[in-house]
C-alpha atoms as a PDB file:
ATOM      1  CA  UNK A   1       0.000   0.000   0.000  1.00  0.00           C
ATOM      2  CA  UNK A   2       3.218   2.214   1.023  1.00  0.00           C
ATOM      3  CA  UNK A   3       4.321   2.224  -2.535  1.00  0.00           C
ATOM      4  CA  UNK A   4       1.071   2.707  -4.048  1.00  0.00           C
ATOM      5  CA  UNK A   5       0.734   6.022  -2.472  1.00  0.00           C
ATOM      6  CA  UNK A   6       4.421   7.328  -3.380  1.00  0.00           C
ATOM      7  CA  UNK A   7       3.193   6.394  -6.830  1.00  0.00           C
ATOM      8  CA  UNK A   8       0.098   8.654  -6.226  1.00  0.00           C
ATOM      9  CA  UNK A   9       0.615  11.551  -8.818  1.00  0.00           C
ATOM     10  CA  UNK A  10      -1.202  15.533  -7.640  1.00  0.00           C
ATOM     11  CA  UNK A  11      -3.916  14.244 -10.705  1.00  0.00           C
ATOM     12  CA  UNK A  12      -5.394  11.018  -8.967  1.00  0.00           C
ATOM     13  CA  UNK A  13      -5.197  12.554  -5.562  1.00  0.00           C
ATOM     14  CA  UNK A  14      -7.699  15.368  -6.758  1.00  0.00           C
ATOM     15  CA  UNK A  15      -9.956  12.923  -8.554  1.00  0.00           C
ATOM     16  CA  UNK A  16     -10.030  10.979  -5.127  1.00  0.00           C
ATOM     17  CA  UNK A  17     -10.157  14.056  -3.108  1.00  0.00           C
ATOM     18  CA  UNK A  18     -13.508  14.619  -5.607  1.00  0.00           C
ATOM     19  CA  UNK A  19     -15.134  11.307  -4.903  1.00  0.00           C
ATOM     20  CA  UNK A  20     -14.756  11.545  -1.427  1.00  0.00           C
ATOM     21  CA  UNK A  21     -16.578  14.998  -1.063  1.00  0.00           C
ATOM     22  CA  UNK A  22     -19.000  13.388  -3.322  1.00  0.00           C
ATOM     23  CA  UNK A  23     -19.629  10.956  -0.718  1.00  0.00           C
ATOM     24  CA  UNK A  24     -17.326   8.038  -1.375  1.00  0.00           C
ATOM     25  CA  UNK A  25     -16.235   6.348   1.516  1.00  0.00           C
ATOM     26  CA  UNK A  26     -12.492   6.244   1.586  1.00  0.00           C
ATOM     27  CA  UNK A  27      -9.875   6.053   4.065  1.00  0.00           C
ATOM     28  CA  UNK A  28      -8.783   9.521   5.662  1.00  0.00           C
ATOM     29  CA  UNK A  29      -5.403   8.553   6.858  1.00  0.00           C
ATOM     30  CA  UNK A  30      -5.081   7.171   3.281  1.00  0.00           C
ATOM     31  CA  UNK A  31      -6.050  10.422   2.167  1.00  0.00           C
ATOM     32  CA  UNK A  32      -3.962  12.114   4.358  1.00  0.00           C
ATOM     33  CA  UNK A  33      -0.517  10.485   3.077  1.00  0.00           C
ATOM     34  CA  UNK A  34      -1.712  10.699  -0.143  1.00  0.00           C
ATOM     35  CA  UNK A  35      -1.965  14.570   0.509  1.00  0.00           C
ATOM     36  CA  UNK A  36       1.560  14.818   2.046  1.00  0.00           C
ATOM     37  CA  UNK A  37       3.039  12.742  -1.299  1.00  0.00           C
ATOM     38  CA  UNK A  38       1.282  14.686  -3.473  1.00  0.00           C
ATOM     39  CA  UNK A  39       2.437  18.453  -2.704  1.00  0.00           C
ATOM     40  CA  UNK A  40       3.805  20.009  -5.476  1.00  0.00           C
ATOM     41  CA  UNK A  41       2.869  23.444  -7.355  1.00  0.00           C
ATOM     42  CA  UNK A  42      -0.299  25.152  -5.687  1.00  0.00           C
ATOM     43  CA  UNK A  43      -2.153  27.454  -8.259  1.00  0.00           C
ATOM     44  CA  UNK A  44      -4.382  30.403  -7.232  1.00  0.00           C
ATOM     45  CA  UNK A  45      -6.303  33.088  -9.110  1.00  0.00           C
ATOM     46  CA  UNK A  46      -5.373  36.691  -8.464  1.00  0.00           C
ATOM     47  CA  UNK A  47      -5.515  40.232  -9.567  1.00  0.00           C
ATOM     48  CA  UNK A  48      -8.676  42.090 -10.133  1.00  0.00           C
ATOM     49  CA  UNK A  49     -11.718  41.402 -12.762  1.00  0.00           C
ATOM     50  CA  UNK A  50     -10.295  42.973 -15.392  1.00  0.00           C
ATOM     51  CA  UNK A  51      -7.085  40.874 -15.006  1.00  0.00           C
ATOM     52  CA  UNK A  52      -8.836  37.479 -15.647  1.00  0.00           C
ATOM     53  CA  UNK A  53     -10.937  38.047 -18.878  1.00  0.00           C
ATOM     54  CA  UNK A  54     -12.170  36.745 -22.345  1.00  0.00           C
ATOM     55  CA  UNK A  55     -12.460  39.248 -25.412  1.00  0.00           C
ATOM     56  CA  UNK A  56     -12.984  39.530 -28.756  1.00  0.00           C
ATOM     57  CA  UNK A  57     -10.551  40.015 -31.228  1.00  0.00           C
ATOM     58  CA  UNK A  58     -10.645  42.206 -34.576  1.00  0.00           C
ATOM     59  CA  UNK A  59      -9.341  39.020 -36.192  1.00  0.00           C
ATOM     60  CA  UNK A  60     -12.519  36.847 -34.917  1.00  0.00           C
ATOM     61  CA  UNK A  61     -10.594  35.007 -32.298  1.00  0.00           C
ATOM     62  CA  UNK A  62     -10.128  35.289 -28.709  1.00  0.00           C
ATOM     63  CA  UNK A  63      -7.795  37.026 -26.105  1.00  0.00           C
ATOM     64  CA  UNK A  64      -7.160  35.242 -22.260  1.00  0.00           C
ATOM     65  CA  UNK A  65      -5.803  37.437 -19.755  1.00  0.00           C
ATOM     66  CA  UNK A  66      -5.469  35.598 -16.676  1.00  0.00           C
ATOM     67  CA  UNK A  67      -3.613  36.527 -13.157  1.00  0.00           C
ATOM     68  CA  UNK A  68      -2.373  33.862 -11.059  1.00  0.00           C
ATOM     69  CA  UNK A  69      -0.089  33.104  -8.058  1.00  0.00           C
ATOM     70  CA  UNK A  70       2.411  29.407  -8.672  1.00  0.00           C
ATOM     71  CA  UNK A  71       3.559  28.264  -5.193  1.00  0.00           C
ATOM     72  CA  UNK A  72       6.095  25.663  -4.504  1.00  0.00           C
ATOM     73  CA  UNK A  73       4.338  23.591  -1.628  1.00  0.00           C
ATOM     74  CA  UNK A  74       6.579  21.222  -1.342  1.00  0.00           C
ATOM     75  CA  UNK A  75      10.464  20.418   0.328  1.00  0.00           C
ATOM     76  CA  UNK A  76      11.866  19.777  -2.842  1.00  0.00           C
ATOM     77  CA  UNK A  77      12.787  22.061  -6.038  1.00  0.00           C
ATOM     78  CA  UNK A  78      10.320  22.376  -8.724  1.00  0.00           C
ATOM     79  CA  UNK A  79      10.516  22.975 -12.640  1.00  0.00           C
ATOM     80  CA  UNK A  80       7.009  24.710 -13.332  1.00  0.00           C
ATOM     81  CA  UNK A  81       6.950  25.193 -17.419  1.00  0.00           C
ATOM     82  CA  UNK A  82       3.895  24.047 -19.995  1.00  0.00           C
ATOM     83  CA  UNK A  83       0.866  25.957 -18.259  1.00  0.00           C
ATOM     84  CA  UNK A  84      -2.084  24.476 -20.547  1.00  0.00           C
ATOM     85  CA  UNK A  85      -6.029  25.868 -20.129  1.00  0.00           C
ATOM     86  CA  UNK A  86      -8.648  23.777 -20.758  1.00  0.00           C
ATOM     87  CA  UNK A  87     -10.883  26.126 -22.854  1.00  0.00           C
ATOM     88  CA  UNK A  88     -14.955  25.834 -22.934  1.00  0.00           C
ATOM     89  CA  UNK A  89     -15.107  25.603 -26.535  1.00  0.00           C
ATOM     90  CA  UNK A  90     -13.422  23.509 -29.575  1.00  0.00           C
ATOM     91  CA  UNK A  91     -10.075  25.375 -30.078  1.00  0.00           C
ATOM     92  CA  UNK A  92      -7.386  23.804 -31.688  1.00  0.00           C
ATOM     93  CA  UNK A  93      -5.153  26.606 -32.201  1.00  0.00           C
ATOM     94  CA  UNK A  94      -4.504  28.379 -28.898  1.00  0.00           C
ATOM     95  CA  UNK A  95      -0.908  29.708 -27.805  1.00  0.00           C
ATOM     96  CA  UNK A  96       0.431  31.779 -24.903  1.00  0.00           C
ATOM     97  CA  UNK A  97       1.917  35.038 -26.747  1.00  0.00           C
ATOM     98  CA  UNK A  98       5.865  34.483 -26.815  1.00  0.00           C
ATOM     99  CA  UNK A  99       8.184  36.586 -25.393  1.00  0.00           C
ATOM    100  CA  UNK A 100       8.233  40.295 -26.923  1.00  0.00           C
ATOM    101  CA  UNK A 101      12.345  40.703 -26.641  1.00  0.00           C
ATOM    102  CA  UNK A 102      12.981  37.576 -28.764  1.00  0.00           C
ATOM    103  CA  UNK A 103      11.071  38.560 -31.739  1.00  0.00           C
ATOM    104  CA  UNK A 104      12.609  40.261 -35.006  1.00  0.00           C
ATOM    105  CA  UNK A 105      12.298  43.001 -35.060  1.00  0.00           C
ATOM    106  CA  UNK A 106      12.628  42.543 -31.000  1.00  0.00           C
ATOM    107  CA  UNK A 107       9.471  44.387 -29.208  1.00  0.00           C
ATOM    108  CA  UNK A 108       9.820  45.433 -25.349  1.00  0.00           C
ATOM    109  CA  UNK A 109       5.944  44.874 -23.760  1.00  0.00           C
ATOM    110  CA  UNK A 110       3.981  42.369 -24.289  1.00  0.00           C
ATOM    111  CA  UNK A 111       0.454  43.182 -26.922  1.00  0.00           C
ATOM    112  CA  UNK A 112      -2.516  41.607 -27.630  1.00  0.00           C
ATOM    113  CA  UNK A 113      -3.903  41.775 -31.344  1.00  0.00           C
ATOM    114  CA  UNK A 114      -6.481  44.581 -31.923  1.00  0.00           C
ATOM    115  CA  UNK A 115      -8.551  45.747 -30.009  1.00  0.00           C
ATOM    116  CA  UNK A 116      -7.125  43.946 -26.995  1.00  0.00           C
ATOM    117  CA  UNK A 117      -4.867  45.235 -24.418  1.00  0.00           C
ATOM    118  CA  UNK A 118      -1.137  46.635 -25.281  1.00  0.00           C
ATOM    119  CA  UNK A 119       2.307  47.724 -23.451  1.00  0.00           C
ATOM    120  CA  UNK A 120       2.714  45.198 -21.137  1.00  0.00           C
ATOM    121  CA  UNK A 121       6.235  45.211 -19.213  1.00  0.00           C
ATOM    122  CA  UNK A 122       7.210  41.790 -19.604  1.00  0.00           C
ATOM    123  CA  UNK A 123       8.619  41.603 -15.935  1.00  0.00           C
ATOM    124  CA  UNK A 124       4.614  41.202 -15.083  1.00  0.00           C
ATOM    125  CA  UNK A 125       4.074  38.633 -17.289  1.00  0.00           C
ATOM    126  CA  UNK A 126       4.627  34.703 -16.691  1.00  0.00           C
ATOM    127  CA  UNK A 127       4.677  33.765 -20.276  1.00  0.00           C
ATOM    128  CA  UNK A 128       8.536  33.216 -20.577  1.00  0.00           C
ATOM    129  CA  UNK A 129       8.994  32.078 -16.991  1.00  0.00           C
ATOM    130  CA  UNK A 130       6.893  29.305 -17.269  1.00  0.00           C
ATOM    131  CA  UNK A 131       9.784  27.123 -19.787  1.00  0.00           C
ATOM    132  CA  UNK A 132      12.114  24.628 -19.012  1.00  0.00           C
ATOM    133  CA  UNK A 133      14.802  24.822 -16.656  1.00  0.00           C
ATOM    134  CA  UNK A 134      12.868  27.409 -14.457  1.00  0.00           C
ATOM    135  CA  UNK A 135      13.329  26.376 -10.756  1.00  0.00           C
ATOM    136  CA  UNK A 136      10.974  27.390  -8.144  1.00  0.00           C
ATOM    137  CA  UNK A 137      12.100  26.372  -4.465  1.00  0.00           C
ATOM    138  CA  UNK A 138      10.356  25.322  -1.976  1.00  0.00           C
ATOM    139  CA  UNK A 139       8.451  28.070  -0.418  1.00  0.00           C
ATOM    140  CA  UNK A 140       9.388  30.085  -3.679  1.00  0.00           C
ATOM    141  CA  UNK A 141       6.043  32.385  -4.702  1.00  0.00           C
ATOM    142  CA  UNK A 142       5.688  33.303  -9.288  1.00  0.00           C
ATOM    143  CA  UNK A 143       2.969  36.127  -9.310  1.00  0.00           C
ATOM    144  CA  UNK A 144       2.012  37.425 -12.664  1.00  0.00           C
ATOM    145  CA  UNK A 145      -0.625  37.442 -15.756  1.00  0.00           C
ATOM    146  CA  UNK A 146      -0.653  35.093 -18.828  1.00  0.00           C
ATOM    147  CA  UNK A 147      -1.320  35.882 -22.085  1.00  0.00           C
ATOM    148  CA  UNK A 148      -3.615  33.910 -24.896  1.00  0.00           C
ATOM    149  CA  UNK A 149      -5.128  33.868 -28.333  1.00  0.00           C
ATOM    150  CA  UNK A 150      -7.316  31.508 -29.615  1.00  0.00           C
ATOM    151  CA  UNK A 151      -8.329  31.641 -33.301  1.00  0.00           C
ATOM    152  CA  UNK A 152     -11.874  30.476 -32.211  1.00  0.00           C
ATOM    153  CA  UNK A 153     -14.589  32.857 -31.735  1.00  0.00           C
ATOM    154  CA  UNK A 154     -16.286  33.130 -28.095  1.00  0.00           C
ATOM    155  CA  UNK A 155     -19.644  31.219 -28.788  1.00  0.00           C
ATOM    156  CA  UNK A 156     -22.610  33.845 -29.268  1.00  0.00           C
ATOM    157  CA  UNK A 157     -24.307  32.394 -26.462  1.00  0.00           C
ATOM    158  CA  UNK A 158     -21.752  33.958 -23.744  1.00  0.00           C
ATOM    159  CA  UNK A 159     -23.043  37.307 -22.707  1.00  0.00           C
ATOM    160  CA  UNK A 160     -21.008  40.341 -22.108  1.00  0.00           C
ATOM    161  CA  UNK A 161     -19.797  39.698 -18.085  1.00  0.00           C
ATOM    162  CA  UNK A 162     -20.873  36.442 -17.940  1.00  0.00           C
ATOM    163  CA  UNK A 163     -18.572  34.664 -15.776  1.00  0.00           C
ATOM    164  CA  UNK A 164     -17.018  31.556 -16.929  1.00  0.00           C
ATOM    165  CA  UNK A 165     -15.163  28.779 -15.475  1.00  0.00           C
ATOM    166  CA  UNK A 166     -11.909  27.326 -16.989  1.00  0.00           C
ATOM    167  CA  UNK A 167      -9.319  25.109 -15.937  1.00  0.00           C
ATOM    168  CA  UNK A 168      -5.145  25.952 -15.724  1.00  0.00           C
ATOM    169  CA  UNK A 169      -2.706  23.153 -15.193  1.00  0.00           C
ATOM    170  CA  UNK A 170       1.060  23.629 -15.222  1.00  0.00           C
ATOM    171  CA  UNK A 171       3.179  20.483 -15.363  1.00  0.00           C
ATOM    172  CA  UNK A 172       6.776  20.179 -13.969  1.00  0.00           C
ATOM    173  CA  UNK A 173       9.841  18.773 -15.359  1.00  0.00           C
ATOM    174  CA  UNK A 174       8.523  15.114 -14.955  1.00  0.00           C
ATOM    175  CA  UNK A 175       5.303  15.625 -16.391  1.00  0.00           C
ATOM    176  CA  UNK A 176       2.977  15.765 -13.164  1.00  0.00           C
ATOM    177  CA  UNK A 177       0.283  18.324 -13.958  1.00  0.00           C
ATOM    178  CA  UNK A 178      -0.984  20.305 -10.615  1.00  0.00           C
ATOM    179  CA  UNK A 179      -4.676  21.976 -11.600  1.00  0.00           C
ATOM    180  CA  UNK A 180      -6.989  24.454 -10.461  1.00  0.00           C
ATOM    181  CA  UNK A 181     -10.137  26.026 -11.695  1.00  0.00           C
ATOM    182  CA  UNK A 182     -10.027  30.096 -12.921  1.00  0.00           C
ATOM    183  CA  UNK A 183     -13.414  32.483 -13.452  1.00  0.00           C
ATOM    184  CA  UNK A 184     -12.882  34.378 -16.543  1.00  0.00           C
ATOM    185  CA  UNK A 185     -14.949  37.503 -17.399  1.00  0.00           C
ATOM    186  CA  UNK A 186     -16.734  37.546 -20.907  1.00  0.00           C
ATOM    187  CA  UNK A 187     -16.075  40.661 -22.649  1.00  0.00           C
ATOM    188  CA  UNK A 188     -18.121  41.143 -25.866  1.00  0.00           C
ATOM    189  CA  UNK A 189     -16.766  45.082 -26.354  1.00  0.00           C
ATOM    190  CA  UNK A 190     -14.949  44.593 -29.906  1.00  0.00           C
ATOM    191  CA  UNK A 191     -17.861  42.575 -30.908  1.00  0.00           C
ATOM    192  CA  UNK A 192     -20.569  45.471 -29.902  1.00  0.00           C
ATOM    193  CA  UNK A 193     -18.117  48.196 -31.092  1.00  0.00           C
ATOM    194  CA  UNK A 194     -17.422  45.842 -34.532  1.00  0.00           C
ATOM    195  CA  UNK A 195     -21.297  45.914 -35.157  1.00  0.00           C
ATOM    196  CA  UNK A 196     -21.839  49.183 -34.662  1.00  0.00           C
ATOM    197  CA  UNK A 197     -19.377  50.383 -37.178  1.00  0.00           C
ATOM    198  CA  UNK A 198     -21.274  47.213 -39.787  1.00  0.00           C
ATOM    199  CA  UNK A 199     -24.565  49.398 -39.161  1.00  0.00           C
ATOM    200  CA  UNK A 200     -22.886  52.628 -39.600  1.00  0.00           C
ATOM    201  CA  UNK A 201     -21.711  51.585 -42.887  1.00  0.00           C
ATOM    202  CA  UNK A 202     -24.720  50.089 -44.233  1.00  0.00           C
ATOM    203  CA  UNK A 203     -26.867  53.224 -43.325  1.00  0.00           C
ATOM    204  CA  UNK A 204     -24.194  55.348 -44.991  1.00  0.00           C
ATOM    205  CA  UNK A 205     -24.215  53.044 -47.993  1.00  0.00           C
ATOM    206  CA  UNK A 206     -28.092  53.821 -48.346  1.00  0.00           C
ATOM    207  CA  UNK A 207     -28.167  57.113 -47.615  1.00  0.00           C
ATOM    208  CA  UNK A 208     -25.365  56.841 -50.482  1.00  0.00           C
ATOM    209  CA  UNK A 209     -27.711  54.871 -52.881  1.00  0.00           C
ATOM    210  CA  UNK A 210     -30.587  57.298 -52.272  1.00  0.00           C
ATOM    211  CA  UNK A 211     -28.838  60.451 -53.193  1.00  0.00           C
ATOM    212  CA  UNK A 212     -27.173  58.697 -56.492  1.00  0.00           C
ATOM    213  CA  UNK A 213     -30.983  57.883 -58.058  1.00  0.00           C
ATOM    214  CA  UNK A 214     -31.473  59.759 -61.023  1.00  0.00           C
ATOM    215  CA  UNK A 215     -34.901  61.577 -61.829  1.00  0.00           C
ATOM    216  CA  UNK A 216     -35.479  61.964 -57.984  1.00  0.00           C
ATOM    217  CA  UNK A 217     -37.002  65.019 -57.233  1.00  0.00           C
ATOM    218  CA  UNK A 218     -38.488  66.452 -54.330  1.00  0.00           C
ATOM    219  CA  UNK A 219     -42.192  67.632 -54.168  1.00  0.00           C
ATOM    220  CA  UNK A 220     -41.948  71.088 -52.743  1.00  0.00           C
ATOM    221  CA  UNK A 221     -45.354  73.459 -52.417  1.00  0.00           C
ATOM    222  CA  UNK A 222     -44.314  76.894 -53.210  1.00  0.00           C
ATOM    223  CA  UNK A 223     -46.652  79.724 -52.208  1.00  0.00           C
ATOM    224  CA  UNK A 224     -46.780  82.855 -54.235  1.00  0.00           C
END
């Protein structure tokens, strides 16, 4: 049983941890090695609202801002890199933006794609911390935002500040993934503002069309 529960990766403990709140009947002590084992990276949400949100893009994907806290719960050091989100939709084309100072020509904040957020410094952002060979020791705190684009569209049926749940896992250097849920607020801003500038230029289009008619006249009643 001893070396069952040293085999116990931070994954099966939560799914365990699950069924037991669900009412399973299992074995707290069990639990409770299982618990000390599986310490690892501890994720938590931070920063404000505006920090953790979903947008439209001009491009007709989506931007992910979120703010989180890594912690190194355990005694031993930890190589936090590969932070993944489990998006709500199909999207097979998401990336974390890459870090501004090793593009060409080299760029010094990190942007989002119109008409999402811009000028970034990069030492608030955990996008290039997050790679191999990173160490975080025990005790160690990584506080920061992350930066996403998806090239799927947020489903019409999410409302402007609707909140949404998503999942973040980061995995270490020998592949154990440590989880945690993140609320996300909707913001459909560049899709209201991209609509309103469609129905601007179809009512200038037909105010357009009715000035170019020929033979239109104007029935004026002149009095003498």
């Amino acid at each position: 049983m001893r070396n069952l529960i040293s085999r116990t990766t931070q994954e099966e403990y939560r799914r365990l941890k699950e069924l037991h709140s669900l009412g399973v009947l299992l074995d707290e002590s069990v639990l409770e090695e299982m618990s000390s084992v599986c310490r690892g990276i501890a994720i938590y949400q931070s920063g404000t609202i505006v920090e953790n949100a979903i947008f439209d893009l001009d491009s007709g994907g989506a931007g992910y801002m979120l703010a989180v806290a890594i912690y190194n719960d355990s005694d031993k050091i930890l190589r936090p890199q590969e932070p993944r989100l489990e998006i709500a939709w199909p999207e097979s084309h998401f990336r974390w933006l890459e870090n501004p100072l090793g593009k060409v020509p080299r760029e010094y904040t990190y942007s989002f794609p119109p008409p999402g957020p811009a000028g970034f410094d990069p030492d608030a952002v955990l996008n290039h911390l997050l790679r191999p060979g990173r160490k975080l020791y025990p005790g160690d705190l990584l506080e920061g935002l992350l930066f996403g684009v998806g090239q799927a569209s947020i489903p019409a049926q999410y409302l402007d500040r609707q909140a949404l749940q998503m999942r973040l896992s980061i995995l270490d250097g020998r592949g154990n993934r440590y989880s945690s849920d993140v609320t996300l607020r909707v913001s459909r801003e560049g899709q209201l503002r991209r609509r309103q500038v469609k129905e601007s230029l179809c009512s200038g289009r037909k105010l357009s069309s009715m000035h170019a008619q020929p033979g239109r006249t104007l029935n004026r009643k002149v009095t003498v």
